[in-house]
N, C-alpha and C. Protein backbone atom coordinates (compact mmCIF):
# COMPACT_ATOMS: atom_id res chain seq x y z
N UNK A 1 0.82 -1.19 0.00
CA UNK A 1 0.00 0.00 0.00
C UNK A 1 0.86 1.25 0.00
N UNK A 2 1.93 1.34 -0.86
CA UNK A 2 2.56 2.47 -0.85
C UNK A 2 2.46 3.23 -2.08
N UNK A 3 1.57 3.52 -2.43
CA UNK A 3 1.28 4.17 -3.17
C UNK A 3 1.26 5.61 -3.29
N UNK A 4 2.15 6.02 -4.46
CA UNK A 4 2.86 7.58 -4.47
C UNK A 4 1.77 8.19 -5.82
N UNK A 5 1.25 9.07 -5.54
CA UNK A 5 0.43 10.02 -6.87
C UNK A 5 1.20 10.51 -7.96
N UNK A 6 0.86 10.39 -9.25
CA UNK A 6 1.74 11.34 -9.70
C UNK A 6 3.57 11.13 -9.79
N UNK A 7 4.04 10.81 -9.70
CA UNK A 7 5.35 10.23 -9.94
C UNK A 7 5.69 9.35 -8.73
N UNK A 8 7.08 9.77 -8.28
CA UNK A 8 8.01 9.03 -8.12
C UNK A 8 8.24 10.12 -6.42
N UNK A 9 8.77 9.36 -5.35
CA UNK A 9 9.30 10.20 -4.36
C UNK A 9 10.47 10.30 -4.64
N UNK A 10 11.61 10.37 -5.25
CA UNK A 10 12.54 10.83 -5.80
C UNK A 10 12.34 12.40 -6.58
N UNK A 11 11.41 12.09 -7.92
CA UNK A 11 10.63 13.05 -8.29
C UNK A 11 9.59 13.86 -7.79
N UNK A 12 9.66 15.38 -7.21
CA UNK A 12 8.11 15.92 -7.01
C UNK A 12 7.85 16.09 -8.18
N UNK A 13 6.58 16.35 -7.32
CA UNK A 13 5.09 16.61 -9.17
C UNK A 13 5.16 18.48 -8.91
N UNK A 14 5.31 18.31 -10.14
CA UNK A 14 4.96 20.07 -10.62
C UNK A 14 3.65 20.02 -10.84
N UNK A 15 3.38 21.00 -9.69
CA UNK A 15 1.81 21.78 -9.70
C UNK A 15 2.16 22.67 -10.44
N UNK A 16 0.81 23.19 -11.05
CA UNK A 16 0.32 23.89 -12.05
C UNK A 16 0.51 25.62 -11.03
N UNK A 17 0.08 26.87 -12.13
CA UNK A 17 -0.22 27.66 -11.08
C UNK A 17 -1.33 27.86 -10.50
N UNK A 18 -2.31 27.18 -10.86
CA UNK A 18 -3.99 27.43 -10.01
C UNK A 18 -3.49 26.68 -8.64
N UNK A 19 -2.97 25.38 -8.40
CA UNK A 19 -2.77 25.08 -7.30
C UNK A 19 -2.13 26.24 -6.40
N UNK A 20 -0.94 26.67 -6.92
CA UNK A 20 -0.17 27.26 -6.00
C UNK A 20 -1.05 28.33 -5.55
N UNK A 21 -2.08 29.10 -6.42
CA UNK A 21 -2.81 30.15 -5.88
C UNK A 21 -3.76 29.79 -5.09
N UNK A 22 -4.34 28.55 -4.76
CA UNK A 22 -5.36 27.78 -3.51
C UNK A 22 -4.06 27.91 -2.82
N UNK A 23 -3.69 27.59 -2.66
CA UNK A 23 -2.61 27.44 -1.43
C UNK A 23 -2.45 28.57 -0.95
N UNK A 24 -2.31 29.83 -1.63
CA UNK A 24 -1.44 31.26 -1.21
C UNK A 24 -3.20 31.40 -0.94
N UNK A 25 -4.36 30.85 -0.77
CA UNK A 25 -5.39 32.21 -0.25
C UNK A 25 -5.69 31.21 0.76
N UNK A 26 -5.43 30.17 0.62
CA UNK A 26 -5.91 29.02 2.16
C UNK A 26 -4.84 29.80 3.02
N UNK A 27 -3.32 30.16 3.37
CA UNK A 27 -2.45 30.65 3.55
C UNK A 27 -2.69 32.12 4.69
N UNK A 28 -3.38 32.75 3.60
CA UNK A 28 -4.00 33.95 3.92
C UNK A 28 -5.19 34.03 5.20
N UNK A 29 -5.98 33.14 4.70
CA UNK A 29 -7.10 33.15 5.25
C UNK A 29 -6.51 32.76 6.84
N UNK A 30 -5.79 31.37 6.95
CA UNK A 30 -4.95 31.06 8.33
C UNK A 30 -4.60 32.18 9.16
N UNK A 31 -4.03 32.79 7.97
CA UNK A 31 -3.09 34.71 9.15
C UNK A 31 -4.26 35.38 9.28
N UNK A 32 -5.68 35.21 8.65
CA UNK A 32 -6.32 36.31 9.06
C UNK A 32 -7.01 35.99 10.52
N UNK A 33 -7.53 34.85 10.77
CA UNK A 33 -7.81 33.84 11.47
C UNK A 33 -7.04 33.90 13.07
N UNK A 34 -5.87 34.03 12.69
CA UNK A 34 -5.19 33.63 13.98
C UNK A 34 -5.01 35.57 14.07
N UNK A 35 -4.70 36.25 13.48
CA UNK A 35 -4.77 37.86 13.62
C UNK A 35 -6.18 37.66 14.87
N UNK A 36 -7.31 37.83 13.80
CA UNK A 36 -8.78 38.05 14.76
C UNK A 36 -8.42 37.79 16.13
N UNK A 37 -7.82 36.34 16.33
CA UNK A 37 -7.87 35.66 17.66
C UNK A 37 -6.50 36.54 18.05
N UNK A 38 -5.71 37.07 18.09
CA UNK A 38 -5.14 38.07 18.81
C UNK A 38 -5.93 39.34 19.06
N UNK A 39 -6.15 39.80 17.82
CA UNK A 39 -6.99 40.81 18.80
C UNK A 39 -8.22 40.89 20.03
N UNK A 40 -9.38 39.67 19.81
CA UNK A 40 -9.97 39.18 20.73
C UNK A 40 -8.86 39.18 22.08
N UNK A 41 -7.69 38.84 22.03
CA UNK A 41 -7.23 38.52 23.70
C UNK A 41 -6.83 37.35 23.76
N UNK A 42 -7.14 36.23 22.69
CA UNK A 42 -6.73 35.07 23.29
C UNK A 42 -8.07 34.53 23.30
N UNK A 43 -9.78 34.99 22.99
CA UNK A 43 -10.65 34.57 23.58
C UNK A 43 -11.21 33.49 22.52
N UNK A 44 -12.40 32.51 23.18
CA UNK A 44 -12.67 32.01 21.79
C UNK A 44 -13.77 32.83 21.51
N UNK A 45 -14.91 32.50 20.68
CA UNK A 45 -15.86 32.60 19.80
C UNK A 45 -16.93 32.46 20.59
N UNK A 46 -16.67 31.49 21.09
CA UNK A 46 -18.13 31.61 22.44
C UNK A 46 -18.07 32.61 23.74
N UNK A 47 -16.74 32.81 24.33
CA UNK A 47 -16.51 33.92 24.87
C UNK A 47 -16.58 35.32 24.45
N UNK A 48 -16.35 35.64 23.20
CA UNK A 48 -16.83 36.51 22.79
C UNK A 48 -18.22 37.06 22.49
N UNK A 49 -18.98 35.79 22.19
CA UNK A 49 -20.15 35.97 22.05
C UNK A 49 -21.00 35.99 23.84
N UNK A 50 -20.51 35.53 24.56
CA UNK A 50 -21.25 35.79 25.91
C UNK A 50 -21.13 36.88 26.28
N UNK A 51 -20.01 37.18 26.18
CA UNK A 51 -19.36 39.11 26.60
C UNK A 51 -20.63 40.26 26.13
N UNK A 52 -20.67 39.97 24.75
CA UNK A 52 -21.58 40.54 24.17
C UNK A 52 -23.03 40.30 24.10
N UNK A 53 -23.55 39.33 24.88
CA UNK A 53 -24.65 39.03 25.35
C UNK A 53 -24.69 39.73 26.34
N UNK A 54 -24.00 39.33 27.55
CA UNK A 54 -24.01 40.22 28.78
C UNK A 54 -24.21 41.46 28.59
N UNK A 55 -23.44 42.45 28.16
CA UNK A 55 -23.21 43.27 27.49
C UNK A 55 -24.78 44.42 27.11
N UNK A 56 -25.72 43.40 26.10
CA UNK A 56 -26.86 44.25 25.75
C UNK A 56 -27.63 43.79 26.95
N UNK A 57 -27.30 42.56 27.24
CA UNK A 57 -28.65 42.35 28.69
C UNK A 57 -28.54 43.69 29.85
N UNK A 58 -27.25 43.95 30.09
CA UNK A 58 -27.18 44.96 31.01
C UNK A 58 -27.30 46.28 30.44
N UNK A 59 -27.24 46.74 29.36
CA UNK A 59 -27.94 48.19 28.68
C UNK A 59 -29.32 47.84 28.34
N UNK A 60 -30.17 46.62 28.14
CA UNK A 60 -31.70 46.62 28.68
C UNK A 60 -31.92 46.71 29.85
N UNK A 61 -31.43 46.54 30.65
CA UNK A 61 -31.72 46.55 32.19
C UNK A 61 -31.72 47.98 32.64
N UNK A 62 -30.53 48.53 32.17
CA UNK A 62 -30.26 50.19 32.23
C UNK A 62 -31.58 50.82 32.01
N UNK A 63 -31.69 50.73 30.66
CA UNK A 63 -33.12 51.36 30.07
C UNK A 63 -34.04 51.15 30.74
N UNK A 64 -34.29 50.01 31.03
CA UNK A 64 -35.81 49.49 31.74
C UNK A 64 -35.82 49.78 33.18
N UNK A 65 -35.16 50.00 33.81
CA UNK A 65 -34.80 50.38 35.40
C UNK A 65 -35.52 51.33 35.46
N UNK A 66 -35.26 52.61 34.89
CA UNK A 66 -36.39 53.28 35.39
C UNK A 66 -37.99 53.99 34.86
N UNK A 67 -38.14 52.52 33.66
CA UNK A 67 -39.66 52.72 33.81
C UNK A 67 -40.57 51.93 34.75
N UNK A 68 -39.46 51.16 35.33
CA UNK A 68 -40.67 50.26 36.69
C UNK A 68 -40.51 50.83 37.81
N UNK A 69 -39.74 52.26 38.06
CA UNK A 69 -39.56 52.71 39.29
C UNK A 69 -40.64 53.41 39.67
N UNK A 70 -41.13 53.13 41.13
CA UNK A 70 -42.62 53.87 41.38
C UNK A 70 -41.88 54.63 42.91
N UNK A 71 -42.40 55.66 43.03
CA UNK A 71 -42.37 56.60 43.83
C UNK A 71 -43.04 57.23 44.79
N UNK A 72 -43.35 57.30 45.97
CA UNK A 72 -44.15 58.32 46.67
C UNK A 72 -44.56 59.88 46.01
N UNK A 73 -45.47 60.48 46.23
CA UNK A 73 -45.24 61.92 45.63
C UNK A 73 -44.97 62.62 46.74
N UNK A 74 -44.51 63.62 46.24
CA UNK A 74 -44.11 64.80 47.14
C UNK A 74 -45.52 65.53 47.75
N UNK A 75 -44.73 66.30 48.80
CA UNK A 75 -46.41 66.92 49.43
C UNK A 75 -46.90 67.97 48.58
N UNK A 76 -46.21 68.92 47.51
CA UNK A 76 -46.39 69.54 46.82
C UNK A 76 -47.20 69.14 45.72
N UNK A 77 -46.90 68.05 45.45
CA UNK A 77 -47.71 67.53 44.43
C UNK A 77 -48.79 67.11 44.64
N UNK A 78 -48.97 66.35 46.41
CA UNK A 78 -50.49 66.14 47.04
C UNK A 78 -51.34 67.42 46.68
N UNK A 79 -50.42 68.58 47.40
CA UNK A 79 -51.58 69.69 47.45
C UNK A 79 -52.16 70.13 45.90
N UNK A 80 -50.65 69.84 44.78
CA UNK A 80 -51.70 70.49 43.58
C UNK A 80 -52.83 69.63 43.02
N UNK A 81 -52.17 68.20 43.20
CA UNK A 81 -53.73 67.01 42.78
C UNK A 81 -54.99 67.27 43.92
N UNK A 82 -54.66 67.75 45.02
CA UNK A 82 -55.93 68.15 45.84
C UNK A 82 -56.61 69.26 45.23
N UNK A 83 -55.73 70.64 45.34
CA UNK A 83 -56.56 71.43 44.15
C UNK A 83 -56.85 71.23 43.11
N UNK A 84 -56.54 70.64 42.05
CA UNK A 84 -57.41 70.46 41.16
C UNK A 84 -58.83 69.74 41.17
N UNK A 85 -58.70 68.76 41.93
CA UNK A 85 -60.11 68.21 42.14
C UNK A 85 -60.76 68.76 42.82
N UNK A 86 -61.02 69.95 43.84
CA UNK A 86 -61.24 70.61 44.54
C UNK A 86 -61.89 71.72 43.40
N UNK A 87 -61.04 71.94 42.69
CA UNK A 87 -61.87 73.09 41.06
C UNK A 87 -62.37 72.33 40.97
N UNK A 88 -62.61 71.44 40.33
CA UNK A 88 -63.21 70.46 39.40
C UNK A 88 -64.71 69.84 40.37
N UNK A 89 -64.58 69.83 41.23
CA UNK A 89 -65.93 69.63 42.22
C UNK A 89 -66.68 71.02 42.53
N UNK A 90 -66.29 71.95 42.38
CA UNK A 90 -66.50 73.40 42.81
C UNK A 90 -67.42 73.60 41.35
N UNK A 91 -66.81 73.18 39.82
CA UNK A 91 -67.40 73.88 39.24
C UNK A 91 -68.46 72.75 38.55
N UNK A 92 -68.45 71.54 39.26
CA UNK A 92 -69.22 70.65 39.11
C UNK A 92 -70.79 70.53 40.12
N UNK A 93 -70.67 71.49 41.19
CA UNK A 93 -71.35 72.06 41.95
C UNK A 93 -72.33 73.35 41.45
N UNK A 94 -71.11 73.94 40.63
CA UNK A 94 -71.60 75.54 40.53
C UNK A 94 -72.99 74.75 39.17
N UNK A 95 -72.61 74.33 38.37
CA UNK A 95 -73.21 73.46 37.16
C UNK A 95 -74.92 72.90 37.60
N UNK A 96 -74.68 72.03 38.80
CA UNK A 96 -75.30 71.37 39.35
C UNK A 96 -76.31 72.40 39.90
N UNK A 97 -75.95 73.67 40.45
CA UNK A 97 -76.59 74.53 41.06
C UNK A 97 -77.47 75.22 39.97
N UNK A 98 -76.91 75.95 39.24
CA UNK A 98 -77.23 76.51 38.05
C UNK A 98 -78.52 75.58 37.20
N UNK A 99 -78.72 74.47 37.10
CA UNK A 99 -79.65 73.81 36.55
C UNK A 99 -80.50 73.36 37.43
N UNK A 100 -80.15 73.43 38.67
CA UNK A 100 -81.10 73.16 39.63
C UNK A 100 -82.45 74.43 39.44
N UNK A 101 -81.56 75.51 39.65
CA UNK A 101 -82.42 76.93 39.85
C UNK A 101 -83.44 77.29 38.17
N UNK A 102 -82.54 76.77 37.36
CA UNK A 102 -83.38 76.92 35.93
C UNK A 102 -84.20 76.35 35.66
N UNK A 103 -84.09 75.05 36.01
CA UNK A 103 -84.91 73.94 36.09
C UNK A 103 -86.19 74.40 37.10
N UNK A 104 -86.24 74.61 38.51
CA UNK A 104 -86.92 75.41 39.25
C UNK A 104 -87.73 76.68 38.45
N UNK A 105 -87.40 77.65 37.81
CA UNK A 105 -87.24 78.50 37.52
C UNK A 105 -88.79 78.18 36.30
N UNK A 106 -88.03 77.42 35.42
CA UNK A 106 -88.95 76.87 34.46
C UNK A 106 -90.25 76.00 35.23
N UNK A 107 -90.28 75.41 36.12
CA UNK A 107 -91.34 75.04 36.62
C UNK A 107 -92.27 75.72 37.26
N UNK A 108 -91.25 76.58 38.13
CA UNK A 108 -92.41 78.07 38.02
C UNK A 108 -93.58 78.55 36.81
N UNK A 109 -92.76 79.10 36.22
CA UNK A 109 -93.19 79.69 34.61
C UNK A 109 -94.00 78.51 34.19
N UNK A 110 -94.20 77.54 34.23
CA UNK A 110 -95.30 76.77 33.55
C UNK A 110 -96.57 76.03 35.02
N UNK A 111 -96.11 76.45 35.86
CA UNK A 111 -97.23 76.15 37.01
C UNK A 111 -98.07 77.60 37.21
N UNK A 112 -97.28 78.97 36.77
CA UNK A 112 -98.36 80.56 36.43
C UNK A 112 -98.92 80.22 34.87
N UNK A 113 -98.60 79.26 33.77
CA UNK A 113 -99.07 79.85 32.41
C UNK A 113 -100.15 78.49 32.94
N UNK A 114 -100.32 77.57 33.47
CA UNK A 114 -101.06 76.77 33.89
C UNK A 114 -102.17 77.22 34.62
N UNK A 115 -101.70 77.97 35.69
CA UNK A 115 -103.18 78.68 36.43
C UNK A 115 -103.67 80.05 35.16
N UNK A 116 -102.77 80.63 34.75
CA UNK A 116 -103.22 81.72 33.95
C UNK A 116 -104.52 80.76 32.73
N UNK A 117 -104.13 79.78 32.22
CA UNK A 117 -104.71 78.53 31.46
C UNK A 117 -105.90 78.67 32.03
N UNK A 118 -106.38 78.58 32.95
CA UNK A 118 -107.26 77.86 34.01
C UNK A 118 -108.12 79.03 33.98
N UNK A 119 -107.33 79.82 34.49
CA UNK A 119 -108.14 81.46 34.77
C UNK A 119 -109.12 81.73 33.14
N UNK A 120 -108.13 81.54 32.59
CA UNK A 120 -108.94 82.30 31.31
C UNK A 120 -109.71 80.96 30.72
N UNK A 121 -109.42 79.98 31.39
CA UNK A 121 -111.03 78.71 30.32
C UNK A 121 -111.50 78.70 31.40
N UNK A 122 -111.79 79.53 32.82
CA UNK A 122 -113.12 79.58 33.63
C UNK A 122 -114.04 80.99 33.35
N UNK A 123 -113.30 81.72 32.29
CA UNK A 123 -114.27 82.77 32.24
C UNK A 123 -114.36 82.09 30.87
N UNK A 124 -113.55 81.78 29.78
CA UNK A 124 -114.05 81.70 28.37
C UNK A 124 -115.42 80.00 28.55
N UNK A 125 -115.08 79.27 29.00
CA UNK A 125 -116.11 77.97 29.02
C UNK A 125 -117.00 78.37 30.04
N UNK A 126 -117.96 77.89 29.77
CA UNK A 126 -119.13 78.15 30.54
C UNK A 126 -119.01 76.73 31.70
N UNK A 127 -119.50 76.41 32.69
CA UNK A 127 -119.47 75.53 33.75
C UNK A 127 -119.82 74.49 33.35
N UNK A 128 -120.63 74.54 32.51
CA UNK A 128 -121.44 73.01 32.08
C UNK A 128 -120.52 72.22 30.94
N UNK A 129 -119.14 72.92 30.35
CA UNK A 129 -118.31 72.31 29.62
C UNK A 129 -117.20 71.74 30.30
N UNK A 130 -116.55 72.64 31.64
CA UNK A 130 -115.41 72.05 32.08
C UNK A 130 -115.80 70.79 32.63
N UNK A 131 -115.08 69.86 32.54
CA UNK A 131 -115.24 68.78 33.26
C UNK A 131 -113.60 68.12 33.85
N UNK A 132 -112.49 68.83 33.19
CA UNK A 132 -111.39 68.29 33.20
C UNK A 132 -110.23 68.97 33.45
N UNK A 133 -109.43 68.85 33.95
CA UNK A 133 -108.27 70.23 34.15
C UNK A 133 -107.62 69.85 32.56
N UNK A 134 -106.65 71.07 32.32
CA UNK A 134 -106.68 71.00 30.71
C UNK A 134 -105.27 70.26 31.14
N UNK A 135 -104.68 69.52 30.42
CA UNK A 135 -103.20 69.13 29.81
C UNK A 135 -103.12 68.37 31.34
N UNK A 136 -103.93 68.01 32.10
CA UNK A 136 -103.64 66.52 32.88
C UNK A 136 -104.04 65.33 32.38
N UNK A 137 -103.65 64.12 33.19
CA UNK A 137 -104.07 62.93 33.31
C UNK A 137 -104.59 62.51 34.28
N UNK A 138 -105.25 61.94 34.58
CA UNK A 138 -106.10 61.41 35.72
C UNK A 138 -105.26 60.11 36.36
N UNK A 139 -104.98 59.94 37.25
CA UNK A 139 -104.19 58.94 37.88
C UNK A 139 -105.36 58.33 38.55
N UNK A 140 -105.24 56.58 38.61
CA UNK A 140 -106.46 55.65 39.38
C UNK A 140 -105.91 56.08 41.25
N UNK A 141 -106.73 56.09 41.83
CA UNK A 141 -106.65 55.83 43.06
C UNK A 141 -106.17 57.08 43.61
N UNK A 142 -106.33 58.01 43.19
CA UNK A 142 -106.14 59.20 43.42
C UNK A 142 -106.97 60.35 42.59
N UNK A 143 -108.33 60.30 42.95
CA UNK A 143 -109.32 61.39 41.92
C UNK A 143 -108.86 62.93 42.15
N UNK A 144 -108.88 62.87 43.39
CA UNK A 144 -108.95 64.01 44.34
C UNK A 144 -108.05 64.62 43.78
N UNK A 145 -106.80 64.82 43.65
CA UNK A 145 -105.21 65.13 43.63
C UNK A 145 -105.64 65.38 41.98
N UNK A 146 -105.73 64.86 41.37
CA UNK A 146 -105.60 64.73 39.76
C UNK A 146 -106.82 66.34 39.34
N UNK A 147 -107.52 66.44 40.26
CA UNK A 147 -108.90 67.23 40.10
C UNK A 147 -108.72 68.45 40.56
N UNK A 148 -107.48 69.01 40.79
CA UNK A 148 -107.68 70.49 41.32
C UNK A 148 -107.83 71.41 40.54
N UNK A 149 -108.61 72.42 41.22
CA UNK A 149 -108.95 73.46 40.04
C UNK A 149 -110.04 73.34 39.29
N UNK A 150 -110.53 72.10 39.28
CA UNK A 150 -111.97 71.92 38.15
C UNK A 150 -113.41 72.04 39.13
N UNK A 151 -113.94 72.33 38.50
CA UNK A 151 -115.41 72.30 39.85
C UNK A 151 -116.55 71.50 38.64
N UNK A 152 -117.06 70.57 39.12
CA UNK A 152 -117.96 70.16 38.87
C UNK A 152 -118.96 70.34 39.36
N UNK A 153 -120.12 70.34 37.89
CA UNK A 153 -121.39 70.99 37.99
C UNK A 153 -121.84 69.27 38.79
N UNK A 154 -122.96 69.59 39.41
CA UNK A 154 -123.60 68.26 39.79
C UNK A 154 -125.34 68.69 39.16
N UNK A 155 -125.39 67.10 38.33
CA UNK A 155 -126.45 67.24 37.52
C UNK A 155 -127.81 67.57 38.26
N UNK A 156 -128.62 67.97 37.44
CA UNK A 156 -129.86 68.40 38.03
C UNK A 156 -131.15 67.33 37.88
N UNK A 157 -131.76 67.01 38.96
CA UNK A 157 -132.76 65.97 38.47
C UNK A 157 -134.13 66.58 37.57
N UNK A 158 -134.20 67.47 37.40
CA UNK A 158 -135.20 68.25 36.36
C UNK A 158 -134.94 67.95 35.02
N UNK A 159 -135.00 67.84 34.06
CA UNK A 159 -134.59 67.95 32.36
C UNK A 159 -135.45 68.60 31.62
């Protein structure tokens, strides 16, 4: 099994020049290779790559640190969140007040155009037409209440 390629071990074989140029970039590539790994330090490839893991894990941590930080507030800041809600109830009051009184206001004004109503269909109707207060409803179980203001004629037994 001693088998020699290409000639003789006495004789080398003349390579061509394409060989010799694989050789001179395999060559190359070796020095660039072992360069890298000097500048690294000596480290390997997986050390390098953990470094640099570590690395962004702790500038996320940086970043994120202080959006989970929660705080007491200051008393200054109590008092301005107290005042503001303090406006904000004041003019939620003033609001409240204001529609109270209009609202009032308007119920007035239609409990006088109501009797004024009344006043003028007891002189314009004659007695024997009213029978009903105008723009009510009659509620069951309560005649009385539903009936103010109307006078009923009571029929006559003559005809």
């Amino acid at each position: 099994s001693r088998f020699v390629p290409g000639g003789t071990v006495d004789e080398p074989i003349e390579r061509d020049d394409e060989w010799a140029k694989a050789q001179q970039e395999l060559e190359e590539e070796r020095r660039k290779r072992e360069e890298a790994k000097e500048q690294a330090g000596g480290k390997s490839l997986f050390e390098i790559l953990e470094a640099n893991k570590a690395a962004k894990q702790e500038a996320f941590e940086e970043a994120n640190r202080f959006k989970n930080q929660f705080r007491a507030l200051d008393d200054e800041e109590v008092e301005f969140l107290d005042a503001v809600l303090d406006s904000e109830r004041a003019k939620e009051a003033a609001i409240r007040k204001e529609t109270r009184e209009q609202l009032d206001s308007f119920r007035k004004q239609q409990e006088e155009a109501e009797k004024a109503a009344l006043v003028e269909d007891d002189i314009a109707v004659p007695e024997e037409e009213q029978l009903f207060a105008v723009g009510r409803k009659r509620k069951k179980g309560k005649e009385k209440e539903s009936l103010r203001g109307v006078k009923l004629r009571k029929s006559s037994s003559s005809a």
